[in-house]
Protein backbone atom coordinates (compact mmCIF):
# COMPACT_ATOMS: atom_id res chain seq x y z
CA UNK A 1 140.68 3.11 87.06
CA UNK A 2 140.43 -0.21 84.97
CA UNK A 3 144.09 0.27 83.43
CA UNK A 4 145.77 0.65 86.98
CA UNK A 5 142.55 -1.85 89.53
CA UNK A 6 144.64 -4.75 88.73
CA UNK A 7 148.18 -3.82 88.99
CA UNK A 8 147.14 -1.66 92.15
CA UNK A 9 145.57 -4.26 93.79
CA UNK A 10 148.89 -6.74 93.14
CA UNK A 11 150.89 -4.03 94.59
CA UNK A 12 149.12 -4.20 97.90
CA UNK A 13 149.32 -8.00 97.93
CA UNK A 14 152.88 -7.72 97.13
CA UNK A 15 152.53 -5.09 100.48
CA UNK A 16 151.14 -8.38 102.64
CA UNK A 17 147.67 -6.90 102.03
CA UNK A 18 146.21 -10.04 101.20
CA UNK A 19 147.25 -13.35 99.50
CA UNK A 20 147.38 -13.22 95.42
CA UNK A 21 144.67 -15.82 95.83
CA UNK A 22 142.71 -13.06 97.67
CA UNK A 23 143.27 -10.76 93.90
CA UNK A 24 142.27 -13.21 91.79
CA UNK A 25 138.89 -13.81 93.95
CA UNK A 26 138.38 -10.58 93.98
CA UNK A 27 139.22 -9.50 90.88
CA UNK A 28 137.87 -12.50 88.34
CA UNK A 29 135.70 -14.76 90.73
CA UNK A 30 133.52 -12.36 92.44
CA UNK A 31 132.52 -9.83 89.74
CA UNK A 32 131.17 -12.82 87.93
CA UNK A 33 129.18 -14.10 90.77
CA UNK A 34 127.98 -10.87 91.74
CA UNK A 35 126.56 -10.43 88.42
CA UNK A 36 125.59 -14.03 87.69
CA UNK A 37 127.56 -13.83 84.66
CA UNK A 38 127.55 -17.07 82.77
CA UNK A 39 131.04 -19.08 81.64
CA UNK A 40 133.68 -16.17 83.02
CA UNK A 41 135.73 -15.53 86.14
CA UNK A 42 137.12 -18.60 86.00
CA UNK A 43 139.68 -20.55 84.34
CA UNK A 44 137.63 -24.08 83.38
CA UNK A 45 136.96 -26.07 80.55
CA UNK A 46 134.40 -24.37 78.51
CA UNK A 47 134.39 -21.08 79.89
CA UNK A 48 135.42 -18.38 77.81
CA UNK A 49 139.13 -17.46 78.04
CA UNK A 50 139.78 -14.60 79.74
CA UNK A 51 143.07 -14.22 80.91
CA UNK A 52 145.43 -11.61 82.04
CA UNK A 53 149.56 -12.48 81.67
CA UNK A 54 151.65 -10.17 84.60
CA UNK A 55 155.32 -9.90 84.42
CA UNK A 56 155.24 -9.98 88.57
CA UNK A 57 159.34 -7.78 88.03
CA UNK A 58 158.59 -5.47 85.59
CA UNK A 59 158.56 -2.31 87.55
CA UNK A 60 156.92 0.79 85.92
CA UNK A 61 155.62 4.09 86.62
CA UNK A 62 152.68 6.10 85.73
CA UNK A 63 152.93 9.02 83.26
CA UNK A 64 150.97 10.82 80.73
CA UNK A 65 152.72 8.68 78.54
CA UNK A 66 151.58 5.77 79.28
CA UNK A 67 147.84 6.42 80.26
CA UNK A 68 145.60 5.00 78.11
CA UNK A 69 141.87 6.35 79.62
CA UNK A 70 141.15 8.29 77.04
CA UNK A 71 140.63 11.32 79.11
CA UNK A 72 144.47 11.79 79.06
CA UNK A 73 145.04 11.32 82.96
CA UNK A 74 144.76 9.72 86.01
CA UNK A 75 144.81 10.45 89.83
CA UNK A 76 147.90 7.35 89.59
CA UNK A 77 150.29 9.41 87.55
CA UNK A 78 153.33 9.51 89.43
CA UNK A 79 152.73 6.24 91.28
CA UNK A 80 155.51 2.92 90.47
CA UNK A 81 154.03 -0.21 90.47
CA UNK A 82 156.29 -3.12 91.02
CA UNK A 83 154.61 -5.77 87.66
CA UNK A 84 152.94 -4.88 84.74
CA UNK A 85 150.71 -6.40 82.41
CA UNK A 86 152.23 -7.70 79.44
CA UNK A 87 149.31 -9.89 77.20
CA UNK A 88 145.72 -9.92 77.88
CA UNK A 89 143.44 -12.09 76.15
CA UNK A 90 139.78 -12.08 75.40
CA UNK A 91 137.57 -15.17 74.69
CA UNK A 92 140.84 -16.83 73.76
CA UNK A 93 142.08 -13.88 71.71
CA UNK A 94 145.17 -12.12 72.16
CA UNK A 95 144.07 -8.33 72.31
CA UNK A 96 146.90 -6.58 74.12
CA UNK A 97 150.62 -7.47 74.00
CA UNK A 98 153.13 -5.48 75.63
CA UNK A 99 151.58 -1.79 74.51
CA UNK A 100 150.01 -3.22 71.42
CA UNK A 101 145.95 -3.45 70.36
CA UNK A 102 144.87 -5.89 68.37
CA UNK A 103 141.92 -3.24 67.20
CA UNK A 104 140.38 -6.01 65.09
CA UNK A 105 139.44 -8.09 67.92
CA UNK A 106 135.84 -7.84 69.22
CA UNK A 107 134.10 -9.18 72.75
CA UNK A 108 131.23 -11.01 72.77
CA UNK A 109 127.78 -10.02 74.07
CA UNK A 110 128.14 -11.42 78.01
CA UNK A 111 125.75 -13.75 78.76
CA UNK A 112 123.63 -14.37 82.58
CA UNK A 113 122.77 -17.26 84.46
CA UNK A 114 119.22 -17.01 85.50
C-alpha cells in the first residue's frame, strides 16, 4: 500500500479525520522516531531531503492502469482520491515527476541514531 498510504491518508484529513499536520506527523515524523533513523522525517538544515510535492485538486482514480506495485493490483482499484502526487524527491533528487522514474537515481544506505 505505499503508492496509495499517503494519498489515502490526505483523503481522510480532507474528510475532517485529522489535521494535515496530524499526516505529516504521522507519515514523515514518527516513522523516523520510531526507528531512530538519523537526519530524515524532517524538513531541517542538514537532513537529507526527502520530500513529497501533492497537487491537493488533482482528483484521480485507481485503475490497473495506473498501479504501479508490481504485482499488477491493489485492494484501492476503483477508489478516487481527491490530490495526487506529482514530484517526489530523494536525498535532494528528483526521482518521480508526474508518472515519470528517474531509474538512474539511487537511495542511500539509511543511517541510526544510537
Amino acid at each position: 500500500m505505499v503508492q496509495h498510504s499517503l494519498v489515502a491518508m490526505l483523503e481522510m484529513s480532507r474528510q475532517g479525520l485529522w489535521t494535515p499536520q496530524t499526516v505529516v506527523e504521522k507519515m514523515c515524523h514518527a516513522p523516523a522516531e520510531l526507528f531512530r533513523i538519523k537526519d530524515r522525517g524532517y524538513i531541517r538544515k542538514g537532513y537529507y531531503a526527502d520530500l513529497v510535492l501533492i497537487d491537493p485538486k488533482r482528483t484521480w482514480k485507481v485503475s490497473p492502469e495506473n498501479i504501479l506495485y508490481k504485482c499488477g493490483w491493489s485492494p484501492l482499484e476503483k477508489q478516487t482520491f481527491s490530490n495526487a502526487v506529482v514530484k517526489t524527491f530523494v536525498n535532494g533528487q528528483l526521482v518521480y515527476d508526474n508518472g515519470i522514474f528517474d531509474e538512474t537515481a539511487r537511495g542511500k544506505e539509511v543511517s541510526f541514531r544510537t
